[in-house]
Structures are given as structure tokens and as C-alpha cells.
C-alpha atoms as a PDB file:
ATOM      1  CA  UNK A   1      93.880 104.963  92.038  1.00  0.00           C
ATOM      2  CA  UNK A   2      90.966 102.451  90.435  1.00  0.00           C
ATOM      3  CA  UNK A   3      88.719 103.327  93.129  1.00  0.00           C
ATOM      4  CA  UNK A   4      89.509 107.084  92.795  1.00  0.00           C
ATOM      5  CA  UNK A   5      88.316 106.625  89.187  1.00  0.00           C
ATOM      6  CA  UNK A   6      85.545 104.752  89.916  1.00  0.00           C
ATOM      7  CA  UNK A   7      84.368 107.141  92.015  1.00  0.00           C
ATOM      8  CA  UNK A   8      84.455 109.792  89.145  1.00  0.00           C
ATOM      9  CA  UNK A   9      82.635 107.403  86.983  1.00  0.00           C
ATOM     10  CA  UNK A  10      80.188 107.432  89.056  1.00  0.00           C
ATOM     11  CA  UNK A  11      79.913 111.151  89.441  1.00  0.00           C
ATOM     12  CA  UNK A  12      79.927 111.707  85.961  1.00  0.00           C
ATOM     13  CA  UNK A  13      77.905 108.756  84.475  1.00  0.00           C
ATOM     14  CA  UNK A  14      81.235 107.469  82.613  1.00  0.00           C
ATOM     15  CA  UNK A  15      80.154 103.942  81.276  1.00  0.00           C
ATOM     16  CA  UNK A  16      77.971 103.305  84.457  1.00  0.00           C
ATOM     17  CA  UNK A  17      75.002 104.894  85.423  1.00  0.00           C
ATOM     18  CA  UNK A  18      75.550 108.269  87.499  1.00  0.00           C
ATOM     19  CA  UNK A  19      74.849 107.400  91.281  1.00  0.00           C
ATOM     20  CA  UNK A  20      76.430 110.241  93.862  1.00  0.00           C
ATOM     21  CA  UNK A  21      76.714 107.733  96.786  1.00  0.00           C
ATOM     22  CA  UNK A  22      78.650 105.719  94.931  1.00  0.00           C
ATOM     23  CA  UNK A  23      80.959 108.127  93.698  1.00  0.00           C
ATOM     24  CA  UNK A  24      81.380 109.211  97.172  1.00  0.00           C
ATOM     25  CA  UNK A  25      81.999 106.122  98.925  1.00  0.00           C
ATOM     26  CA  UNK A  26      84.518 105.369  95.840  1.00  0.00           C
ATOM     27  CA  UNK A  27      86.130 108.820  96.320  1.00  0.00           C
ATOM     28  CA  UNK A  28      85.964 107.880 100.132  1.00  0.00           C
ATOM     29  CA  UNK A  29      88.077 104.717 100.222  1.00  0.00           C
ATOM     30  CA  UNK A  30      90.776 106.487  97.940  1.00  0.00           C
ATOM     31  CA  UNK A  31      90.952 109.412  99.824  1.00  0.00           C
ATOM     32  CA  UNK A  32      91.581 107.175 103.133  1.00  0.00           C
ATOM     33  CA  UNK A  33      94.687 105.789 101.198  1.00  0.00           C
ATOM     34  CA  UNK A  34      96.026 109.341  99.901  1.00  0.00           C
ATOM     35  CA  UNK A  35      95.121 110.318  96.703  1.00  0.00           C
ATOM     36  CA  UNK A  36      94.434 113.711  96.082  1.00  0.00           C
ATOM     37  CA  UNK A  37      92.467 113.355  93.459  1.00  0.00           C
ATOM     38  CA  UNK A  38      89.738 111.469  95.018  1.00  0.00           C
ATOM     39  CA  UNK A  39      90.353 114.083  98.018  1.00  0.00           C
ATOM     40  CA  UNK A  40      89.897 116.959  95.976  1.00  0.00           C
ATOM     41  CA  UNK A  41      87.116 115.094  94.296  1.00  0.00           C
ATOM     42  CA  UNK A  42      85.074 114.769  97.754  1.00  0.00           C
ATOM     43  CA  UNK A  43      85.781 118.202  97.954  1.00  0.00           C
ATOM     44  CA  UNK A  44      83.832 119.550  94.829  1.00  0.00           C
ATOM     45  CA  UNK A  45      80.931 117.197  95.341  1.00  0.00           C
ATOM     46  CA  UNK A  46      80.594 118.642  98.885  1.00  0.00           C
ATOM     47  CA  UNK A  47      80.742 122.434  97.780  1.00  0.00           C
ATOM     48  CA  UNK A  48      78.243 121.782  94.543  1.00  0.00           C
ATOM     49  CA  UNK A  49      75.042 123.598  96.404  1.00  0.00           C
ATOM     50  CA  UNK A  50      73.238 121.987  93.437  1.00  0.00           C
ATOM     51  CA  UNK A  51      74.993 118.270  94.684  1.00  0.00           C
ATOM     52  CA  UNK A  52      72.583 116.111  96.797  1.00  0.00           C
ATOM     53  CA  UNK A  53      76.097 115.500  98.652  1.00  0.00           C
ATOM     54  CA  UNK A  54      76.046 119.221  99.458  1.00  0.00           C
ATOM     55  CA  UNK A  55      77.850 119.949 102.978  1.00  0.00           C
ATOM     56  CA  UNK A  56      80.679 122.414 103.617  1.00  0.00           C
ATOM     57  CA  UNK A  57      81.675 121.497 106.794  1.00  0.00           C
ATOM     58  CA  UNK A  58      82.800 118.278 104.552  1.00  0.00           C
ATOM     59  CA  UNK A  59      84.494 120.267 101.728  1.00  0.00           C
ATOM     60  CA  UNK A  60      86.394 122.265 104.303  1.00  0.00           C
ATOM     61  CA  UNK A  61      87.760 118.865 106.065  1.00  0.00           C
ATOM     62  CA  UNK A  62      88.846 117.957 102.315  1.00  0.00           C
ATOM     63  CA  UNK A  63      90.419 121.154 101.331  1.00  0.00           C
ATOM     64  CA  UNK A  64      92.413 121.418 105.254  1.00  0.00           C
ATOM     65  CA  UNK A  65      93.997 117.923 104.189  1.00  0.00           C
ATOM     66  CA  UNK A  66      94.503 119.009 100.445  1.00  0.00           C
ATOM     67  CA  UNK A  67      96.177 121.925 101.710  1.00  0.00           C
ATOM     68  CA  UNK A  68      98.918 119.684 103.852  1.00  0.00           C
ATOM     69  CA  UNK A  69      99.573 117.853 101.042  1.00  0.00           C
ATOM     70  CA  UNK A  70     102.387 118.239  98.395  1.00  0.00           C
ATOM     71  CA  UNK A  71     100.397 118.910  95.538  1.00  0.00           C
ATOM     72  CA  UNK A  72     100.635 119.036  91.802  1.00  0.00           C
ATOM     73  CA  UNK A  73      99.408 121.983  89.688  1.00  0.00           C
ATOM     74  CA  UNK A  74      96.590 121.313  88.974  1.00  0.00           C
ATOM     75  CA  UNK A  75      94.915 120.482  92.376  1.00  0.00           C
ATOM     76  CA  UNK A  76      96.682 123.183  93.296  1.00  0.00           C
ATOM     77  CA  UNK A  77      94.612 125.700  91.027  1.00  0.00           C
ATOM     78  CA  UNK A  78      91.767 124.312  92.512  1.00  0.00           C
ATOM     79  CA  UNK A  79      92.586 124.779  96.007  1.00  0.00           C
ATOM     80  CA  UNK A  80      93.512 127.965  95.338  1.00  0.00           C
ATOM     81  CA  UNK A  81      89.973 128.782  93.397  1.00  0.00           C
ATOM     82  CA  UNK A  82      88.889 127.339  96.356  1.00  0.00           C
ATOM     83  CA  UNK A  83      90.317 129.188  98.815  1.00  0.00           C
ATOM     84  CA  UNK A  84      88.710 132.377  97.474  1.00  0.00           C
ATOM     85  CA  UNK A  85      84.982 130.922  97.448  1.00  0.00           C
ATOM     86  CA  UNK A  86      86.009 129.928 101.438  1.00  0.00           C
ATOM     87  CA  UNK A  87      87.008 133.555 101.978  1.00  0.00           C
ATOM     88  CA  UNK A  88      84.040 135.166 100.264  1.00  0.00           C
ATOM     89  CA  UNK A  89      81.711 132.918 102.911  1.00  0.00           C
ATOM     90  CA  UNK A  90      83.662 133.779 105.640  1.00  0.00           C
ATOM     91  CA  UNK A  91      84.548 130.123 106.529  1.00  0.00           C
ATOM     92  CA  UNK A  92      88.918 131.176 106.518  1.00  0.00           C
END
């Protein structure tokens, strides 16, 4: 879970300066182990149009895993968010 918040250190400029790729390659190597977090946190950096990290073929990968997963609230609000911004693009 350090390297899941790393990664969100990094997104967010927490006590480091804000670099994307590392956030993502942080996010990366957590989300290879499990945790949703860092999965769900792949996710939103790939569906942020305004994200250099921008790509929803990525974000879709994320949420299909996420969506596997037993999940607590919280990510689960997300997907669900989620799930109707999918819909709206036609990409469920």
C-alpha cells in the first residue's frame, strides 16, 4: 500500500513535486499486487481528458478489473459514477 500512496503523492504534489509518470508507474506496481486503490487510481488518471495520461482504452482495462473485485464503498461509488460516463460514450 506505500507504493499505492506514493503514487497519489505524486499525482497530487503531496510533499513531492507533482510528476504524472511517476504517479503512474507507482499506481502501476500496486495495482499489479491488488490494491484497488491504486487500480481505481490508474483509472481516474486515464479518464481525466485534461490528464497528459489521458487514454480510455486504459481506464476501461482498470474499471473491468475493479469491477471483479470485492470492493468497499467507496470505490464502489466510483465505479458506479463511472459506469454512467462509460455508458454515455457508448464504450458498455
Amino acid at each position: 500500500y506505500a507504493q499505492q500512496k506514493l503514487g497519489y503523492m505524486y499525482q497530487k504534489g503531496r510533499g513531492v513535486e507533482q510528476d504524472s509518470q511517476q504517479a503512474e508507474s507507482w499506481y502501476q506496481k500496486s495495482a499489479e499486487q491488488g490494491n484497488h486503490l491504486a487500480m481505481s487510481g490508474l483509472m481516474l488518471m486515464y479518464i481525466d481528458d485534461e490528464h497528459s495520461m489521458f487514454d480510455i482504452e486504459l481506464a476501461l482495462h482498470w474499471y473491468n478489473l475493479l469491477k471483479l473485485q470485492d470492493l468497499d464503498e467507496d470505490i464502489q461509488a466510483i465505479i458506479k459514477n463511472l459506469e454512467v460516463v462509460f455508458m454515455e460514450c457508448g464504450l458498455l
